[in-house]
PDB file of N, CA and C in Angstrom:
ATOM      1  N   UNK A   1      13.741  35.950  -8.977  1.00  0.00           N
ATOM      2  CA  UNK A   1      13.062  35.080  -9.925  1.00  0.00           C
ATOM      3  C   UNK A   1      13.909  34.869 -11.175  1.00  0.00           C
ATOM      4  N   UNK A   2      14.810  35.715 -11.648  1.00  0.00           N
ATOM      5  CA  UNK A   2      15.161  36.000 -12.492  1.00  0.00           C
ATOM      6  C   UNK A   2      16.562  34.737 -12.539  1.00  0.00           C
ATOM      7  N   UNK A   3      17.516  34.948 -11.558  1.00  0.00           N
ATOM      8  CA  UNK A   3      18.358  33.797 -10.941  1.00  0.00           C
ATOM      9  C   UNK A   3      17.515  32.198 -11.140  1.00  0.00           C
ATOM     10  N   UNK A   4      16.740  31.874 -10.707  1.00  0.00           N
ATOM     11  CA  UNK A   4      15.969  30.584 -10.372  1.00  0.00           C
ATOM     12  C   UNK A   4      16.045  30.421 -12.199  1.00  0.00           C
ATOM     13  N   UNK A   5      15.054  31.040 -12.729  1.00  0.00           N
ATOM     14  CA  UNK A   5      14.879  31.080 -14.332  1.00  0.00           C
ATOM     15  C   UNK A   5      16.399  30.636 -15.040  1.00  0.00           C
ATOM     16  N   UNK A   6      17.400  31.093 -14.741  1.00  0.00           N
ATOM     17  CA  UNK A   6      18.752  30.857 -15.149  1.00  0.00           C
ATOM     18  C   UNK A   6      19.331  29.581 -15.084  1.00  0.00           C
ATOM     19  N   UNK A   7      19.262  29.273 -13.447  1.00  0.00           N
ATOM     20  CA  UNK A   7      19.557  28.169 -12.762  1.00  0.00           C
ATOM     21  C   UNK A   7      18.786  27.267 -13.295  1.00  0.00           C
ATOM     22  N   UNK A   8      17.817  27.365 -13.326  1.00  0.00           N
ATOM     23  CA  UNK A   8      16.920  26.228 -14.049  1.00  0.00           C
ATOM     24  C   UNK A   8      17.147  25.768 -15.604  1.00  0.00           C
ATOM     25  N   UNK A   9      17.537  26.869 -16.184  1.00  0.00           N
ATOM     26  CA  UNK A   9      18.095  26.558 -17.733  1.00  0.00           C
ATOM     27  C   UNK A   9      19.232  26.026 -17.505  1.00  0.00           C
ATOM     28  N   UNK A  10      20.369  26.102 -16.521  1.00  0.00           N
ATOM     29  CA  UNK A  10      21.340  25.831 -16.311  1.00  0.00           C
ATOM     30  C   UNK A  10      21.303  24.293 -16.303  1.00  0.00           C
ATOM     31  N   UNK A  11      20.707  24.217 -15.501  1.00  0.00           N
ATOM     32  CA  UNK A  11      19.882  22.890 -14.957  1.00  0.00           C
ATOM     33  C   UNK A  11      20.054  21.442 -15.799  1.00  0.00           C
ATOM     34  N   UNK A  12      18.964  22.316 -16.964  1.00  0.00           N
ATOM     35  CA  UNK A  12      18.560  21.265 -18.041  1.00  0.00           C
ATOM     36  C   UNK A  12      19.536  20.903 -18.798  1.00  0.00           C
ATOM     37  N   UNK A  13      20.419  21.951 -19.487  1.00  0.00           N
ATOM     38  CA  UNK A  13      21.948  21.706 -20.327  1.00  0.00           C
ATOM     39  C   UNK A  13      22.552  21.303 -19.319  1.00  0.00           C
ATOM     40  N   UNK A  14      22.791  21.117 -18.366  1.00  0.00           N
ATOM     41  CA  UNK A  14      23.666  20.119 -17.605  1.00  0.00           C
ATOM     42  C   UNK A  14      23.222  18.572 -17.049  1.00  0.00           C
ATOM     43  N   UNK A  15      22.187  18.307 -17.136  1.00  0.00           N
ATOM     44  CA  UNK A  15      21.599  16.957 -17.557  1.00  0.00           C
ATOM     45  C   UNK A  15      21.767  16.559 -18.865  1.00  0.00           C
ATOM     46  N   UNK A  16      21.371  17.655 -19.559  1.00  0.00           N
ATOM     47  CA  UNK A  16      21.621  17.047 -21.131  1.00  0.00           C
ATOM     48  C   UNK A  16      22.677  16.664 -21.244  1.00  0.00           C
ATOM     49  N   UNK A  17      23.731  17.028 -20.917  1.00  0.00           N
ATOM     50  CA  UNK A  17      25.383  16.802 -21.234  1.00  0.00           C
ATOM     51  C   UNK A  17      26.017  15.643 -20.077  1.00  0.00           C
ATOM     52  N   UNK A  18      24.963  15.057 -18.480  1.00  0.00           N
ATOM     53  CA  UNK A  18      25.594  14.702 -18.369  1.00  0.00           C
ATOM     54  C   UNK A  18      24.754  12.791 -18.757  1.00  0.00           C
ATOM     55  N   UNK A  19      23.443  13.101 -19.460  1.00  0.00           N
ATOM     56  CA  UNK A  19      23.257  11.732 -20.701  1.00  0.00           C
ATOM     57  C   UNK A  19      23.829  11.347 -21.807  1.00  0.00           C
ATOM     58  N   UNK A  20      24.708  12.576 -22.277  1.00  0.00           N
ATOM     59  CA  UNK A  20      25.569  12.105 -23.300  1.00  0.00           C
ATOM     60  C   UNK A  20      27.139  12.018 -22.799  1.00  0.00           C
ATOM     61  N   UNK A  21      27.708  12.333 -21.389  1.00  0.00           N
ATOM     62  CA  UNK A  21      28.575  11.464 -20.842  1.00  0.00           C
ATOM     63  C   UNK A  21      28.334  10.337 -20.578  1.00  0.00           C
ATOM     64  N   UNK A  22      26.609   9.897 -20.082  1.00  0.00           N
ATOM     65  CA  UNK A  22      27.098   8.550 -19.789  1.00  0.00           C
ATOM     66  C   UNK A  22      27.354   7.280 -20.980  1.00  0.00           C
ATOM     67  N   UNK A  23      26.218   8.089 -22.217  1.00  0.00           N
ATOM     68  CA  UNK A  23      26.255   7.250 -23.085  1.00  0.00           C
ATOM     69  C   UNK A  23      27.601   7.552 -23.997  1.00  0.00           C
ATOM     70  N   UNK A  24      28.208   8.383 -23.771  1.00  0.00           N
ATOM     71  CA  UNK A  24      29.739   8.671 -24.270  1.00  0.00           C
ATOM     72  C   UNK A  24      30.197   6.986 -23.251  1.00  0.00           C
ATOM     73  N   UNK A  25      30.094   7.413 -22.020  1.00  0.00           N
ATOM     74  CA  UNK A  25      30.886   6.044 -21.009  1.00  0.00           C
ATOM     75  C   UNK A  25      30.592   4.658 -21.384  1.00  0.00           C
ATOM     76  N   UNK A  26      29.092   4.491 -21.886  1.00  0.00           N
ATOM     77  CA  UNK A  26      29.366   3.245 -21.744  1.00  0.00           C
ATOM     78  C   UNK A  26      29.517   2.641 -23.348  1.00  0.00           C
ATOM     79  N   UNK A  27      29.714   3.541 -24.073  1.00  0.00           N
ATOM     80  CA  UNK A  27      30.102   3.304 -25.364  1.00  0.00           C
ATOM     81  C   UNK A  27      31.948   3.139 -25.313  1.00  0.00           C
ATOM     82  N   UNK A  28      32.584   4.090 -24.633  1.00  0.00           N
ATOM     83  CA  UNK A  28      33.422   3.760 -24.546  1.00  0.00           C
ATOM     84  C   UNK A  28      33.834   2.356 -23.591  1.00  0.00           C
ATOM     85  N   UNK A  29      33.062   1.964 -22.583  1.00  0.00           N
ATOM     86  CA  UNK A  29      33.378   0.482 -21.703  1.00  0.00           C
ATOM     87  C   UNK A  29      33.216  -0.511 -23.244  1.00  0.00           C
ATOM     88  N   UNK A  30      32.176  -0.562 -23.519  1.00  0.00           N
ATOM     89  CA  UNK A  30      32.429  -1.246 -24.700  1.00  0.00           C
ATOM     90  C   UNK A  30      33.192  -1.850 -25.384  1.00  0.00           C
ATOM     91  N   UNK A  31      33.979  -0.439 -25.930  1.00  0.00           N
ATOM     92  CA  UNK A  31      34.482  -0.166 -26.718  1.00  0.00           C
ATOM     93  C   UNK A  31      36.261  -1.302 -26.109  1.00  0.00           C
ATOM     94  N   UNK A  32      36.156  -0.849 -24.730  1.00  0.00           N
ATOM     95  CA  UNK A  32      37.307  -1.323 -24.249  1.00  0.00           C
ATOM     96  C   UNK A  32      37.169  -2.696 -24.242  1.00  0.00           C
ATOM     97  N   UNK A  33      36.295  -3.130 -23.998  1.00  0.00           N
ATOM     98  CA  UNK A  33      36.286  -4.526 -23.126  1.00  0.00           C
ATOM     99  C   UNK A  33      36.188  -5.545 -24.757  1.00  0.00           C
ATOM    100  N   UNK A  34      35.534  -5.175 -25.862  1.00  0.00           N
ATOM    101  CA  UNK A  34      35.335  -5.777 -27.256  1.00  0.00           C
ATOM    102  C   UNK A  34      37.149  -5.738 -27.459  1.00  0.00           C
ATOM    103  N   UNK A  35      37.590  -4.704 -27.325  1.00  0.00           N
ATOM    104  CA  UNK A  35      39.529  -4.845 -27.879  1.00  0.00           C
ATOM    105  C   UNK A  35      40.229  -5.492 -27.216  1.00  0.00           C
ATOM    106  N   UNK A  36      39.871  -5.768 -25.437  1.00  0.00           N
ATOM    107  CA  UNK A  36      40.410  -6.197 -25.007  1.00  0.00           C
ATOM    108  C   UNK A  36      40.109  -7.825 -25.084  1.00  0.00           C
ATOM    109  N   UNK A  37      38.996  -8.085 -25.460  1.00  0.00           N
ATOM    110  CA  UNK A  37      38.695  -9.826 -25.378  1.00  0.00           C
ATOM    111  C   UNK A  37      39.370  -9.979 -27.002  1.00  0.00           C
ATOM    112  N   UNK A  38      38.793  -9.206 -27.949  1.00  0.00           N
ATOM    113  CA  UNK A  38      39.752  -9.509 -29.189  1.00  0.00           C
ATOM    114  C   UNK A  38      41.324  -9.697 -28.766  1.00  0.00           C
ATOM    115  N   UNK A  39      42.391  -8.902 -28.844  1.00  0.00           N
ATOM    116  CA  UNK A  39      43.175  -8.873 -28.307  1.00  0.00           C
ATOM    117  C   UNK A  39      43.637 -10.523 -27.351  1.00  0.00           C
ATOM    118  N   UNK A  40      42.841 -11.031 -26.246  1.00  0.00           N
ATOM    119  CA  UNK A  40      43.141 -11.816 -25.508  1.00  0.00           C
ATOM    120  C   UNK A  40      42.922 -12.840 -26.567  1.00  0.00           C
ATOM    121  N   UNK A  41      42.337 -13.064 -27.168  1.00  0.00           N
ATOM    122  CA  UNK A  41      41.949 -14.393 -28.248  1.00  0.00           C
ATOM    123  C   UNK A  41      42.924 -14.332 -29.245  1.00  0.00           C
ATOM    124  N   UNK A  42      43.763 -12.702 -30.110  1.00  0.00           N
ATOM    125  CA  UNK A  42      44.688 -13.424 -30.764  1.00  0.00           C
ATOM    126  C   UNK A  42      46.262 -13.571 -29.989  1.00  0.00           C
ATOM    127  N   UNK A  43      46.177 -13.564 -28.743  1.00  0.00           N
ATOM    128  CA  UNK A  43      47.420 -14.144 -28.202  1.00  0.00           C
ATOM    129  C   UNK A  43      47.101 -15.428 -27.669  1.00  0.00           C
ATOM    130  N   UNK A  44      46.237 -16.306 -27.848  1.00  0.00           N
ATOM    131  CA  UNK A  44      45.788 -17.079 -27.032  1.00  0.00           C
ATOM    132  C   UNK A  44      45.669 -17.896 -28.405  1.00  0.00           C
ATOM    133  N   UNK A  45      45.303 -17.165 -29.522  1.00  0.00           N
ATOM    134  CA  UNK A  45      45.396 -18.165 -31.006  1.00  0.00           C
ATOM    135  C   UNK A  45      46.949 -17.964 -31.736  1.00  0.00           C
ATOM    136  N   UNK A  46      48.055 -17.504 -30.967  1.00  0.00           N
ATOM    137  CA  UNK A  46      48.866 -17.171 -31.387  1.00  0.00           C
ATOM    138  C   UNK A  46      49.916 -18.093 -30.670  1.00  0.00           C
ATOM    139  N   UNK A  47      49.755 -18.344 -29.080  1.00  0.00           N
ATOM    140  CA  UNK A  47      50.504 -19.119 -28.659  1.00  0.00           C
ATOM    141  C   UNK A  47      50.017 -20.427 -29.180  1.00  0.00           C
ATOM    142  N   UNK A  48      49.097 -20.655 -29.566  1.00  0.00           N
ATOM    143  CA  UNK A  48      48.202 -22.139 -29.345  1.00  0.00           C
ATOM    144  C   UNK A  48      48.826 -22.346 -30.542  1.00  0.00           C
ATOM    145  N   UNK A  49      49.184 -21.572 -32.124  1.00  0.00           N
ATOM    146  CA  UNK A  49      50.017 -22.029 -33.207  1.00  0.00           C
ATOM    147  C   UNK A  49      50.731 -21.924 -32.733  1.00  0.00           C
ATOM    148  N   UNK A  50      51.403 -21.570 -32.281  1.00  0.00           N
ATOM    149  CA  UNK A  50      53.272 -21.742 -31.638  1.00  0.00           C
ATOM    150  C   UNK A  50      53.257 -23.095 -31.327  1.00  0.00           C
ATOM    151  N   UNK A  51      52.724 -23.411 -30.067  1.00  0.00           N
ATOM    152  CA  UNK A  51      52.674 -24.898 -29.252  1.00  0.00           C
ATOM    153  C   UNK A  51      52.642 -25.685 -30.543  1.00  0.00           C
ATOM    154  N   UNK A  52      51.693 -25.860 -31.851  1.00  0.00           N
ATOM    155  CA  UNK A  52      51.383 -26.732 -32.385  1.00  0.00           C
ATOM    156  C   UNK A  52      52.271 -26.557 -33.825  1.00  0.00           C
ATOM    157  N   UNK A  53      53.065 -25.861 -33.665  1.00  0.00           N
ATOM    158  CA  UNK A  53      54.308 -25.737 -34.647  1.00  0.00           C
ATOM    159  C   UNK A  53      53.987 -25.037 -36.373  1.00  0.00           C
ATOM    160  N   UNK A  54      52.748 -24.149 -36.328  1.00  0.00           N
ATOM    161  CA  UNK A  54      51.905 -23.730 -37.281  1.00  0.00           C
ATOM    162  C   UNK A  54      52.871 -22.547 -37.782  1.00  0.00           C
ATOM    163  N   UNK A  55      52.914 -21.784 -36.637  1.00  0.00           N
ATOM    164  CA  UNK A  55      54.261 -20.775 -36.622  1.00  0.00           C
ATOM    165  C   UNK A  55      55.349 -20.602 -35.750  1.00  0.00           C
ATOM    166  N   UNK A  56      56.840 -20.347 -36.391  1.00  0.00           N
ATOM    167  CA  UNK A  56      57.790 -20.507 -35.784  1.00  0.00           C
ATOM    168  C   UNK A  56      58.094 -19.218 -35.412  1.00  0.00           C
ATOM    169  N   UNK A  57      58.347 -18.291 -33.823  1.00  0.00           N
ATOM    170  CA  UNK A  57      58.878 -17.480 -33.525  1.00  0.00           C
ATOM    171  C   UNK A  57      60.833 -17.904 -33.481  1.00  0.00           C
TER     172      UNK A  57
END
């Protein structure tokens, strides 16, 4: 009984930890996908002044 009682506490702190992996995960997807569309927009506003002679590389 004593085992089960353990296991069972075990249990709960390991759910607990693995809701704050997921919300660790999808904070980090986020996190990625917001830098990565930023990112794609200033090379995409960067060539688009190039083409239009705004700035000279």
């Amino acid at each position: 009984m004593t085992t089960n009682k353990t296991t069972n506490s075990n249990n709960t702190i390991s759910q607990g930890e693995d809701q704050n992996k997921e919300a660790l995960n999808k904070k980090t997807s986020v996190q990625f996908v917001t830098s990565a569309t930023i990112g794609i927009v200033v090379i995409i506003l960067l060539a688009a002044s190039a083409y239009f002679g705004i700035i000279k590389f």
